[in-house]
Protein backbone atom coordinates (compact mmCIF):
# COMPACT_ATOMS: atom_id res chain seq x y z
CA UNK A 1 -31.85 -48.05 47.45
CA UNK A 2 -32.49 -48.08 43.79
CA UNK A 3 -32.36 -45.00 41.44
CA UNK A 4 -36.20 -45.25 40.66
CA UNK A 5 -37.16 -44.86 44.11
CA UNK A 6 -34.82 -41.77 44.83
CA UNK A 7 -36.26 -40.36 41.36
CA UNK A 8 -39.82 -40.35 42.80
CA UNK A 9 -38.76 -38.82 46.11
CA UNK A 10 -37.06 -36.09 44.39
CA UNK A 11 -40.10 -35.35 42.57
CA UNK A 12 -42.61 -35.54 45.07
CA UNK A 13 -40.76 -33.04 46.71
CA UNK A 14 -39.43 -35.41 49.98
CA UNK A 15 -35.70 -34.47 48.78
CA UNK A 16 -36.13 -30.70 49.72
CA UNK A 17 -33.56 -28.40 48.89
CA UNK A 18 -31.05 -27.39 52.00
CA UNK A 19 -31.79 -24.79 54.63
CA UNK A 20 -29.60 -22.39 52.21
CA UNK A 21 -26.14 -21.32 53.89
CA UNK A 22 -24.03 -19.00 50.87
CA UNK A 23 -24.73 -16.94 47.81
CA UNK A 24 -25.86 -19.59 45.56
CA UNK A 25 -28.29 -20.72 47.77
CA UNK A 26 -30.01 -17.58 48.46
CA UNK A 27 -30.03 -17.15 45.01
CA UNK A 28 -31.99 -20.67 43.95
CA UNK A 29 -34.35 -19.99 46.59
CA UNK A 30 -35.18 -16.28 45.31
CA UNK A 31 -36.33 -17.65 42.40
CA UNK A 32 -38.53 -20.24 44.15
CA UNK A 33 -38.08 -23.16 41.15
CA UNK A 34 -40.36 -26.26 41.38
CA UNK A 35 -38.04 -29.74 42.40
CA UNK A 36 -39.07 -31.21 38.95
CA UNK A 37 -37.82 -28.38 37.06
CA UNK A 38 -34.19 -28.58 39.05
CA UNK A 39 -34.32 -32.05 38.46
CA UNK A 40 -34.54 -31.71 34.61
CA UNK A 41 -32.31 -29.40 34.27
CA UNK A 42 -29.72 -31.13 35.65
CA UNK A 43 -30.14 -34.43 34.02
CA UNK A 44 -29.64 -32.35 31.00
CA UNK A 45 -26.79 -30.19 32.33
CA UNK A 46 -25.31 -33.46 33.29
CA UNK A 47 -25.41 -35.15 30.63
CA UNK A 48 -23.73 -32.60 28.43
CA UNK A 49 -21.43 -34.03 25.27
CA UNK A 50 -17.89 -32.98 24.91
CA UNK A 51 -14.71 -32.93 26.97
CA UNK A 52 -14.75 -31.37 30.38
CA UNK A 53 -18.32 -31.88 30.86
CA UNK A 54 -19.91 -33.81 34.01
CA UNK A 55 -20.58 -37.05 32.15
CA UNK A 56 -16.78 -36.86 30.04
CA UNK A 57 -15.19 -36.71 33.73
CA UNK A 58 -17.63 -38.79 35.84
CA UNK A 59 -19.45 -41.06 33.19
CA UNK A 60 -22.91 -41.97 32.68
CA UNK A 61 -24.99 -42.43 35.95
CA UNK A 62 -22.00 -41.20 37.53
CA UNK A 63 -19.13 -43.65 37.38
CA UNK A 64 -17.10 -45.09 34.59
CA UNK A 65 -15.91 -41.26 32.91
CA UNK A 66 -12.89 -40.56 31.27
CA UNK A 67 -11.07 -38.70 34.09
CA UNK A 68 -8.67 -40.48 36.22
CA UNK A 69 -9.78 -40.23 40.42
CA UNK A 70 -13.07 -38.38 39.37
CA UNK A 71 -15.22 -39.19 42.01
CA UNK A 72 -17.86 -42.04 42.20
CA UNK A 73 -21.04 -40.33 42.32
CA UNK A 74 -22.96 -43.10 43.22
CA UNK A 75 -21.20 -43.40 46.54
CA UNK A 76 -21.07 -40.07 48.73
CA UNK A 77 -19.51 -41.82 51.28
CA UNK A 78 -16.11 -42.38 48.98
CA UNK A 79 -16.48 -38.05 48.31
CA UNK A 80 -13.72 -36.20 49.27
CA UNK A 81 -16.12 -33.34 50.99
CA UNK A 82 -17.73 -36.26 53.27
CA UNK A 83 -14.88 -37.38 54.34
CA UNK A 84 -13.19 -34.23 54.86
CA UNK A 85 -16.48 -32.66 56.82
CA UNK A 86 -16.37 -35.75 59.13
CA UNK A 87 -17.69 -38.43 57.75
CA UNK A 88 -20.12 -40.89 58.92
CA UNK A 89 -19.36 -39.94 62.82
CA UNK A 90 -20.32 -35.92 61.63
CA UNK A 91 -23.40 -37.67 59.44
CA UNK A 92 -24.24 -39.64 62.33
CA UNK A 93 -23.87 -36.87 65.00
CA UNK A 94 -26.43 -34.08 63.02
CA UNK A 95 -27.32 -35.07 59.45
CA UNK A 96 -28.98 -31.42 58.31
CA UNK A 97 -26.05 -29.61 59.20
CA UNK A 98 -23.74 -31.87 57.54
CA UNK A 99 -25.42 -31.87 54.38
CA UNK A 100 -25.99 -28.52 54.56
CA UNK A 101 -22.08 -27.85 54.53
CA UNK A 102 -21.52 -29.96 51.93
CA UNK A 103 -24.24 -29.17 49.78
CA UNK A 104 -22.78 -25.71 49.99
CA UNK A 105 -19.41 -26.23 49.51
CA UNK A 106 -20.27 -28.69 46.28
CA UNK A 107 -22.54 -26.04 44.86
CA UNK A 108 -19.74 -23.78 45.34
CA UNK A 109 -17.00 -26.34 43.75
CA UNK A 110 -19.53 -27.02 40.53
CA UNK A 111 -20.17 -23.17 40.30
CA UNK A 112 -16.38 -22.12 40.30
CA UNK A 113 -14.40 -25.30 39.28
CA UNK A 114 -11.22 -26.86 41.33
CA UNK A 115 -8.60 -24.12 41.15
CA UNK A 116 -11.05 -21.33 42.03
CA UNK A 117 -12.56 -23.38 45.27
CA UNK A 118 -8.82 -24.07 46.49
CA UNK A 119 -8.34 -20.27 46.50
CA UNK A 120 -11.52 -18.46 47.61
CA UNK A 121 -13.79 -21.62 49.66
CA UNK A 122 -12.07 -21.17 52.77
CA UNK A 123 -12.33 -17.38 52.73
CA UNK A 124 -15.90 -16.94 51.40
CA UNK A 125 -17.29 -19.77 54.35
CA UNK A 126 -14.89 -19.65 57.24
CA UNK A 127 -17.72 -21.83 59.10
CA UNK A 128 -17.29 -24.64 56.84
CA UNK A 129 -13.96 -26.52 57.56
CA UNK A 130 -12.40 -29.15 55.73
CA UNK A 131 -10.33 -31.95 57.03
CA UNK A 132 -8.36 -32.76 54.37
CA UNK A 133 -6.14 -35.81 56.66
CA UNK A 134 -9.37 -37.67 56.90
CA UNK A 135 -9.25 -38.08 53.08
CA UNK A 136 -8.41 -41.76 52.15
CA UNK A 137 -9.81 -42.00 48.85
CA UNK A 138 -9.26 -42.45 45.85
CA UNK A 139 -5.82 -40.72 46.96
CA UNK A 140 -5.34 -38.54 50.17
CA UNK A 141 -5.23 -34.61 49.21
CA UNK A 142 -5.52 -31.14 50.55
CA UNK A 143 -7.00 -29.52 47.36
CA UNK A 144 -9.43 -30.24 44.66
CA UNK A 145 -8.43 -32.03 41.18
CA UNK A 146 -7.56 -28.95 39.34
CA UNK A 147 -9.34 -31.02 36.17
CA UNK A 148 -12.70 -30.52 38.04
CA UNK A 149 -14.31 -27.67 36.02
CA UNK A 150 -17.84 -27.38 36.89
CA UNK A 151 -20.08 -25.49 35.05
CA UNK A 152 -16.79 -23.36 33.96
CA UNK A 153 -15.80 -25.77 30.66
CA UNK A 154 -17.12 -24.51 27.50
CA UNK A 155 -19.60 -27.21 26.29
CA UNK A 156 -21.14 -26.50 29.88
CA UNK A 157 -20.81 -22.56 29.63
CA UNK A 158 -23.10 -22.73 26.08
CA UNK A 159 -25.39 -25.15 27.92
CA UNK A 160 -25.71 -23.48 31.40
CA UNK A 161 -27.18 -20.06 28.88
CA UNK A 162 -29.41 -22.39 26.75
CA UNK A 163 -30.92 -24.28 29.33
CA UNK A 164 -30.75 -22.14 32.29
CA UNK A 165 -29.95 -18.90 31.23
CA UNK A 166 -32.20 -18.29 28.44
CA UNK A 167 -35.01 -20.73 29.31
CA UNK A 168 -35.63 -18.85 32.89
CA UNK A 169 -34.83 -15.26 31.24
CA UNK A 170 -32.09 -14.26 34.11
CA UNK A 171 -29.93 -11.34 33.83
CA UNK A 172 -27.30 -12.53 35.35
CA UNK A 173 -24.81 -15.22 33.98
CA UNK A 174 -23.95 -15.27 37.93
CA UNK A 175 -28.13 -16.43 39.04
CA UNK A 176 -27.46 -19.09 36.03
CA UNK A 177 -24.54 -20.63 37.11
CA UNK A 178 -26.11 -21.06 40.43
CA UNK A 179 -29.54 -22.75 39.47
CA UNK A 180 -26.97 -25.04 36.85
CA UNK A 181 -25.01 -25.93 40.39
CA UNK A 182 -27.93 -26.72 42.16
CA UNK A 183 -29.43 -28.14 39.50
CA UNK A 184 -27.26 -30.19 38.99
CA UNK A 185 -26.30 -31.37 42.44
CA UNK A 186 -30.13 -32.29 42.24
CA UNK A 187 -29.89 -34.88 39.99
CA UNK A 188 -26.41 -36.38 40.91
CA UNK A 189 -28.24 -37.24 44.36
CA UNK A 190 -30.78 -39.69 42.84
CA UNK A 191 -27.29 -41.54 41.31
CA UNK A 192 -26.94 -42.18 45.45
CA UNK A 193 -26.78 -45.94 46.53
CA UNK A 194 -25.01 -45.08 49.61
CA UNK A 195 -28.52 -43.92 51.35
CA UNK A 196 -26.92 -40.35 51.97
CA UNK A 197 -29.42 -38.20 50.44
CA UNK A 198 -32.03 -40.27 51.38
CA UNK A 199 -35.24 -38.93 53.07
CA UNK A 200 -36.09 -39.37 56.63
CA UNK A 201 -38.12 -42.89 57.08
């Protein structure tokens, strides 16, 4: 599955956005944004410079950053929220429902960072459960990487206003920081060689 071909999916529209489950969500869809445009954004948001920003921690196309156990976003599968939702045998069993909870509960983790998802996930979506024993890698866990940030770093706080913020003329630095998560998210799935994301044949 090459990164071209999930690039053209995306953009024709094939990789639809989840049947929406929290806030964030409801708030993307509200404001009814073409695929393309999510898309863009979030290569840019992305690929923000400076320390604490998703390419610093992750690296370019996903792999190869500067933070120690940041995950591989090129293979889903190795994620702590797939493995921790199920994994492949939850995948397997009903594939919209599983990606629906994780899509969620990574919008939720870009949105608010590490520290703020170990506190307040399990309370704001008591129908999404993690498994933390059925994490195996890189390490096994039962929190987030309190070095995950999100859209809460500075570099990406300045660039979630000028691209988002500004560009779509929201309000709310709330509605911004959701479209950046989802955004976001949006692009990191075309970085997907596991075939996770991938649209139904």
């Amino acid at each position: 599955m090459t990164r071209r071909w999930l690039w053209s999916v995306v953009c024709v529209g094939l990789l639809a956005l989840p049947v929406y489950a929290g806030e964030i969500e409801e708030t993307v869809a509200k404001l009814n944004l073409p695929q393309e445009e999510l898309l863009k954004m979030g290569e840019t948001l992305f690929n923000t410079e400076g320390t604490n920003t998703c390419v610093y921690c992750h690296g370019k196309g996903g792999h190869g950053g500067n933070q120690a156990g940041a995950a591989d976003l090129r293979h889903p599968k190795t994620w702590r929220a797939y493995q921790a939702l199920g994994g492949d045998e939850a995948y397997q069993a009903n594939k919209e429902e599983f990606l629906k909870k994780m899509e969620t509960a990574l919008h939720f983790l870009i949105v608010e960072g590490g520290p703020v998802w170990n506190l307040r996930f399990k309370t704001k979506h008591k129908d999404i459960e993690y498994d933390w024993s059925k994490v195996t890698v890189p390490d096994k866990a039962d929190k987030y990487n309190n070095m995950m940030k999100g859209v809460t770093s500075g570099p990406m706080k300045k660039q979630v206003k000028d691209v988002v913020q500004e560009k779509l003329d929201l309000k709310k630095s709330s509605e911004a920081e959701a479209v950046a998560a989802v955004a976001a998210f949006t692009y990191v799935k075309t970085l997907d060689e596991d075939g996770v994301f991938a649209a139904p044949k």
